[in-house]
Protein backbone atom coordinates (compact mmCIF):
# COMPACT_ATOMS: atom_id res chain seq x y z
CA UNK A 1 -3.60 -9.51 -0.67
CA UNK A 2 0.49 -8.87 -2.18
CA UNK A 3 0.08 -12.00 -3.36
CA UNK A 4 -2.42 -11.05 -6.01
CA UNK A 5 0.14 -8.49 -7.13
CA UNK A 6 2.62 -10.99 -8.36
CA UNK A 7 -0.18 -11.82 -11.24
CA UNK A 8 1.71 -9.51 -13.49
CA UNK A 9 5.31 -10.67 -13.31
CA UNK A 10 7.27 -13.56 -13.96
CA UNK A 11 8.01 -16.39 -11.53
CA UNK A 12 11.56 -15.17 -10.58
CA UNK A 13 10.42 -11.80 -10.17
CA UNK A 14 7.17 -12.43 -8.26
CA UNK A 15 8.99 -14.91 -5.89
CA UNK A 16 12.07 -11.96 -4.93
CA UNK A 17 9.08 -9.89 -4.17
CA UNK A 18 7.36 -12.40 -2.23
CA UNK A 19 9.82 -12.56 0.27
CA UNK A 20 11.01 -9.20 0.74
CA UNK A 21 7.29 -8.56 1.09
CA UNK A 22 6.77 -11.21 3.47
CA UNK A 23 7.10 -9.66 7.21
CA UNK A 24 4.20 -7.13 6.22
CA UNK A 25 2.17 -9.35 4.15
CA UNK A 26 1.96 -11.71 6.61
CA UNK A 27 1.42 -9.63 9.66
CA UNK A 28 -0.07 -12.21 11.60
CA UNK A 29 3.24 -14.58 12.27
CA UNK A 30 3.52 -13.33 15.19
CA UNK A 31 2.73 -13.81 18.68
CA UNK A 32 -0.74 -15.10 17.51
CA UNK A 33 0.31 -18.06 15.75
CA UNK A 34 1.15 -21.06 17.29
CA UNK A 35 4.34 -23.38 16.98
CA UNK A 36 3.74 -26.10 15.20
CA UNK A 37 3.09 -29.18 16.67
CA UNK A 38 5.82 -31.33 14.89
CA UNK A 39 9.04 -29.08 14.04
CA UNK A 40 12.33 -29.80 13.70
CA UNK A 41 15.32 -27.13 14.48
CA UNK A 42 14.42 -24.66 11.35
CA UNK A 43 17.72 -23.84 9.57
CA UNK A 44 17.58 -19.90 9.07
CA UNK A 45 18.13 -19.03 5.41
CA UNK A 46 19.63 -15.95 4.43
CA UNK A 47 18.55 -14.86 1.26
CA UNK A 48 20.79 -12.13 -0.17
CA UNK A 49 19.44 -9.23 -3.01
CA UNK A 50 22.06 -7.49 -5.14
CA UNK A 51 24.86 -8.63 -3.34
CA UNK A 52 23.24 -7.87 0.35
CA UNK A 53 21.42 -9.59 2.92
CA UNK A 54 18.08 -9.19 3.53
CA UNK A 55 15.77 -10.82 6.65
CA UNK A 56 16.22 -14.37 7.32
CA UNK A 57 13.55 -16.97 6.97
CA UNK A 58 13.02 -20.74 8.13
CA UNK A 59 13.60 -23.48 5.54
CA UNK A 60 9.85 -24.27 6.04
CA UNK A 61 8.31 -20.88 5.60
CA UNK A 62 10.43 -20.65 1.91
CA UNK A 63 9.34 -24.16 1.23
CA UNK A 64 5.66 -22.88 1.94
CA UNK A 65 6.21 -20.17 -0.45
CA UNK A 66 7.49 -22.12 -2.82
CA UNK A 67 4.07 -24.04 -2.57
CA UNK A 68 1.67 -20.64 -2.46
CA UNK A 69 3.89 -19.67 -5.94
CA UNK A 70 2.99 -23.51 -7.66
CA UNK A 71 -1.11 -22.70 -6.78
CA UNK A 72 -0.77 -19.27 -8.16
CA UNK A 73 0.53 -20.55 -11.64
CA UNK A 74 -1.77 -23.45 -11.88
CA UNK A 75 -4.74 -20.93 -12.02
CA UNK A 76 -2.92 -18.77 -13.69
CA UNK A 77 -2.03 -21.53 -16.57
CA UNK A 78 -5.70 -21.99 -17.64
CA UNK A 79 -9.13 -20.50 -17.92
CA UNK A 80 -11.01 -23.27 -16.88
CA UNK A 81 -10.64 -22.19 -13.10
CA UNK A 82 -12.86 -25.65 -12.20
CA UNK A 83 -10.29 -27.92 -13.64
CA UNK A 84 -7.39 -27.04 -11.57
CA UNK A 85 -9.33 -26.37 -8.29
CA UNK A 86 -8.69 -30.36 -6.66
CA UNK A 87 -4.67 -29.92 -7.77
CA UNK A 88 -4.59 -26.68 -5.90
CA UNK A 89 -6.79 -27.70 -3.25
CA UNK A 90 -3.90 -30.77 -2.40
CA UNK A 91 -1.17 -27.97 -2.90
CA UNK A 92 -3.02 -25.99 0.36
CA UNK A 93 -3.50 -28.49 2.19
CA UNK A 94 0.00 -29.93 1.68
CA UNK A 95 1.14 -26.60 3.26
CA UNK A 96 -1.18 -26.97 6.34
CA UNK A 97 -0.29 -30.47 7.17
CA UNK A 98 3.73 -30.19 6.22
CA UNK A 99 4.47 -26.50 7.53
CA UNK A 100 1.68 -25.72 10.23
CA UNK A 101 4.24 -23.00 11.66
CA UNK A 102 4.19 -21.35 9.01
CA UNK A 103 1.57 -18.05 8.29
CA UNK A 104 1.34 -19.13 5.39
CA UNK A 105 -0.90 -22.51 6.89
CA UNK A 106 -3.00 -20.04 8.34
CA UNK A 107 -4.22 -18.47 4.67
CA UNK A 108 -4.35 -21.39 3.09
CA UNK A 109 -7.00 -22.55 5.44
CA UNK A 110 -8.81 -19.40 4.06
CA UNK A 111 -7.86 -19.47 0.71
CA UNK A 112 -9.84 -23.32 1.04
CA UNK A 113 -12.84 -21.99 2.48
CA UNK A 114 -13.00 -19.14 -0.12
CA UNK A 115 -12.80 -21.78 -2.40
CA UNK A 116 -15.65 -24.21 -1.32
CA UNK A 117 -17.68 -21.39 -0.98
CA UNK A 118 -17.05 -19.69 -4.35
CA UNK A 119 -15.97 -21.78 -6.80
CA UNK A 120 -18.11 -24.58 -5.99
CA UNK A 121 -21.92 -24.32 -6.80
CA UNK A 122 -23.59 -25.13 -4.68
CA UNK A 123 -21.09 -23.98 -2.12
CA UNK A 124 -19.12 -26.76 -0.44
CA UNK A 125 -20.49 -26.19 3.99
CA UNK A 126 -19.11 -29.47 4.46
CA UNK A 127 -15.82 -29.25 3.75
CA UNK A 128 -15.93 -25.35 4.87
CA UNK A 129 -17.10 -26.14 8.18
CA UNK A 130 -14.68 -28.91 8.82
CA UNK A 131 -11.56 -26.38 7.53
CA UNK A 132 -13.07 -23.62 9.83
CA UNK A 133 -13.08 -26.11 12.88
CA UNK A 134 -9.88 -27.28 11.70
CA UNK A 135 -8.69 -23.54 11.89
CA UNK A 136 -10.03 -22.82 15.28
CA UNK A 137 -8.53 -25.67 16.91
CA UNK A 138 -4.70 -24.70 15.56
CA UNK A 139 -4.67 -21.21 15.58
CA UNK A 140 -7.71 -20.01 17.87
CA UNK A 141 -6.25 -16.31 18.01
CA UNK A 142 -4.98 -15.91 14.95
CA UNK A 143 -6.31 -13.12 12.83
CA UNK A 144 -7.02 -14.68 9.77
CA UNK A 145 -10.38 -15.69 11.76
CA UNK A 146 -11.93 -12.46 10.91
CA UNK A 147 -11.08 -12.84 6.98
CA UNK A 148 -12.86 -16.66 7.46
CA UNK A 149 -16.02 -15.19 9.70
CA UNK A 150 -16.76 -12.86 6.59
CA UNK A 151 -16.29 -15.58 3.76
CA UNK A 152 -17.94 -17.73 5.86
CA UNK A 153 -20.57 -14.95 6.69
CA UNK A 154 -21.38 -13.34 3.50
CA UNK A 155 -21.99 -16.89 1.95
CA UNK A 156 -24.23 -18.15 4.62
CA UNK A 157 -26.49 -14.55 4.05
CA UNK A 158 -26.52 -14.66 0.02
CA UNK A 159 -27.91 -18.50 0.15
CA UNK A 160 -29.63 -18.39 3.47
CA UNK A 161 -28.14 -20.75 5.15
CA UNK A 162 -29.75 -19.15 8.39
CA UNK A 163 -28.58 -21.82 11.08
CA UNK A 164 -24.89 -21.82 9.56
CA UNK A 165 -25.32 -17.83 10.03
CA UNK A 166 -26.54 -18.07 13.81
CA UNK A 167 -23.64 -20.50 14.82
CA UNK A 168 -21.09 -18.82 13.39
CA UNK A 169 -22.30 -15.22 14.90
CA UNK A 170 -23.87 -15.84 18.15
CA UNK A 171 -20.15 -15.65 19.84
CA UNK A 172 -20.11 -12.24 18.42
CA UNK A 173 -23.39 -11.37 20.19
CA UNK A 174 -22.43 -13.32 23.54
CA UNK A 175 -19.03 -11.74 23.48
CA UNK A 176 -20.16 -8.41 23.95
CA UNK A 177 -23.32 -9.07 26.14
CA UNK A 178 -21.10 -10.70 28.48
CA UNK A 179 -17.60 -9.09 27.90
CA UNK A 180 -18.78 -5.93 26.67
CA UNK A 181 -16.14 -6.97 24.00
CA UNK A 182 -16.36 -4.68 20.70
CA UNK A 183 -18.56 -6.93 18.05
CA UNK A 184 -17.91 -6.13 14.06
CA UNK A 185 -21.14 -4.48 12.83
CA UNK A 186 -21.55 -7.09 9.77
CA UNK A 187 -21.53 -10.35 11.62
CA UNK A 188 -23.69 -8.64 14.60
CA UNK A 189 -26.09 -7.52 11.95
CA UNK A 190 -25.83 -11.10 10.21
CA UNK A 191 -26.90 -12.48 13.76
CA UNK A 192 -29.56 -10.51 14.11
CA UNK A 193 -30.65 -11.42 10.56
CA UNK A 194 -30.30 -15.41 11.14
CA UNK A 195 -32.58 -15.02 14.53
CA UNK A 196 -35.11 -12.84 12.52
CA UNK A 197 -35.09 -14.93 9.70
CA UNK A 198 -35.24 -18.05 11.88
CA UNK A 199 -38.26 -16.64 13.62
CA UNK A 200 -36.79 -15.64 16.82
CA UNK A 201 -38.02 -11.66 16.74
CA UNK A 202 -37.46 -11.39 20.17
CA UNK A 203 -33.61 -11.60 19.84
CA UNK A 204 -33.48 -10.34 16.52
CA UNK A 205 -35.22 -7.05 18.31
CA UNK A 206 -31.97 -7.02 20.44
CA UNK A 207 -29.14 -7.22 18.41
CA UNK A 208 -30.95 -4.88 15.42
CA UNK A 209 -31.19 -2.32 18.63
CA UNK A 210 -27.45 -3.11 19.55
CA UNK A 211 -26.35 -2.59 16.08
CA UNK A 212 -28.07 1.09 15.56
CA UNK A 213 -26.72 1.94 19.24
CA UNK A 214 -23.30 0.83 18.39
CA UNK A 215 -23.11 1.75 14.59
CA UNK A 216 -25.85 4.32 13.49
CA UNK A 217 -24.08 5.71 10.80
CA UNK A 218 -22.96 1.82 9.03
CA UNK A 219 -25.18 0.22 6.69
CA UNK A 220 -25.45 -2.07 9.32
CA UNK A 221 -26.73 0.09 11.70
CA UNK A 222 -28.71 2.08 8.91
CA UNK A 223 -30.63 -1.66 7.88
CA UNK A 224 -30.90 -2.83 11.54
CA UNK A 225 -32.85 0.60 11.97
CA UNK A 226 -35.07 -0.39 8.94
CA UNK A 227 -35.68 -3.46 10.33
CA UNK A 228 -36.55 -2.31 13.83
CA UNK A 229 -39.31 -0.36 11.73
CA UNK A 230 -40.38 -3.29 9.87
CA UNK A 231 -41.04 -5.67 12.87
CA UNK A 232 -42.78 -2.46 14.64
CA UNK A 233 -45.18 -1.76 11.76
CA UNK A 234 -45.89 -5.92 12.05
CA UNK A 235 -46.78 -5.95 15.30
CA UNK A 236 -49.63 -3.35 14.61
C-alpha cells in the first residue's frame, strides 16, 4: 500500500502526500462503497499546495486520515510492535464506527484482521471472523473483500484451520458452478484443500480438476495436478 511509503518521511510531509495520493490509493471509494448510515452534510475542504488548489475532500475522510497517520506513528514510535497493538486497534475501529463513508473504514477493517491474524499468536478467528462479518454486512461489494479472503485464507491454510478454510471458499466454488463466475485460483485451490483435508475426496476431486482446467500453468493449477495424482495412486 502508499501508505507504507510515508515510513520514511516526516509527519507533515507524509500527510501532503497522503492526500494528493488519495483518489488512486484508495481506488475503491467509489461506486462500491456504500454511504454511510449516519452522515451529516460533509463540508468539502479544499486543500491548497504551493499556492493552488488541489481535489477536494469531505471533513470526515481528512479526519480519517488524520486517524490512519496517529496508527502509523504509534508503531512506528516503538519496537515492541505487541505493546501498541490494543491503542491502534481502538484508533481503527474509531474510524469504522465514526467515518463508515469513508474508504478509509473499509481498510481498516483489513488492517484489523491482518492484525488478529499476524500479530497475535495464536491468531485471533474470533475477533477476525466477527470483523469479516462485520465487513460483509457494510460494504458487501467492496473490493477490499479480496485483500480480506487472502489474509483470511492464507492463515486458515498455514494453521489448518480446515472448516474456517471451507466456509470462507465454498462461495468461490458455488459461484462459478452456478454462475460460471471467474473463481481466483488460490482460494479455489484452498477449497479444494479444506474438502481434501476434511475428508471429502469426492469434492476435493472436483475443484483440484477445476483448478488444472482453469489454471494449468499457476501453482495452483500445477499442485491441484499433483494432487489429482496423489488421490489416484491412493485409490490403487
Amino acid at each position: 500500500m502508499i501508505i507504507e511509503m510515508g515510513r520514511q518521511m516526516n509527519k507533515n510531509h507524509r500527510y501532503i502526500l497522503f492526500l494528493t495520493l488519495m483518489p488512486a490509493v484508495f481506488f475503491f471509494s467509489c461506486a462500491t462503497s456504500p454511504k454511510p448510515a449516519v452522515m451529516e452534510k460533509p463540508e468539502t475542504v479544499i486543500e491548497k499546495e504551493n499556492g493552488k488548489k488541489v481535489i477536494g475532500r469531505t471533513e470526515e475522510e481528512i479526519k480519517s486520515l488524520e486517524l490512519f497517520t496517529e496508527i502509523l506513528d504509534l508503531t512506528e514510535s516503538t519496537d515492541d510492535r505487541q505493546s501498541v497493538l490494543p491503542r491502534a486497534e481502538a484508533l481503527y475501529d474509531k474510524i469504522i464506527r465514526e467515518y463508515p463513508g469513508t474508504p478509509l473504514a473499509q481498510e481498516s477493517y483489513w488492517r484489523l484482521v491482518t492484525m488478529y491474524v499476524r500479530d497475535y499468536s495464536p491468531p485471533d478467528y474470533e475477533k477476525a471472523d466477527k470483523r469479516y462479518r462485520e465487513f460483509l454486512e457494510k460494504y458487501p461489494h467492496s473490493v477490499m473483500k479480496g485483500f480480506i479472503d487472502d489474509t483470511l485464507g492464507n492463515s486458515y491454510y498455514k494453521h489448518a484451520e480446515w472448516n474456517r478454510l471451507l466456509k470462507l471458499t465454498a462461495p468461490v466454488f458455488r459461484e462459478y458452478t452456478d454462475k460460471k463466475t471467474p473463481p481466483r485460483a488460490p482460494l479455489l485451490f484452498m477449497y479444494a484443500e479444506a474438502n481434501y483435508n476434511l475428508g471429502d475426496l469426492v469434492e476435493a476431486e472436483r475443484a483440484y480438476r477445476m483448478a488444472v482446467d482453469l489454471f494449468p500453468e499457476t501453482t495452483a493449477g500445477v499442485k491441484s495436478r499433483t494432487m489429482l495424482e496423489k488421490i489416484k495412486k491412493n485409490r490403487k
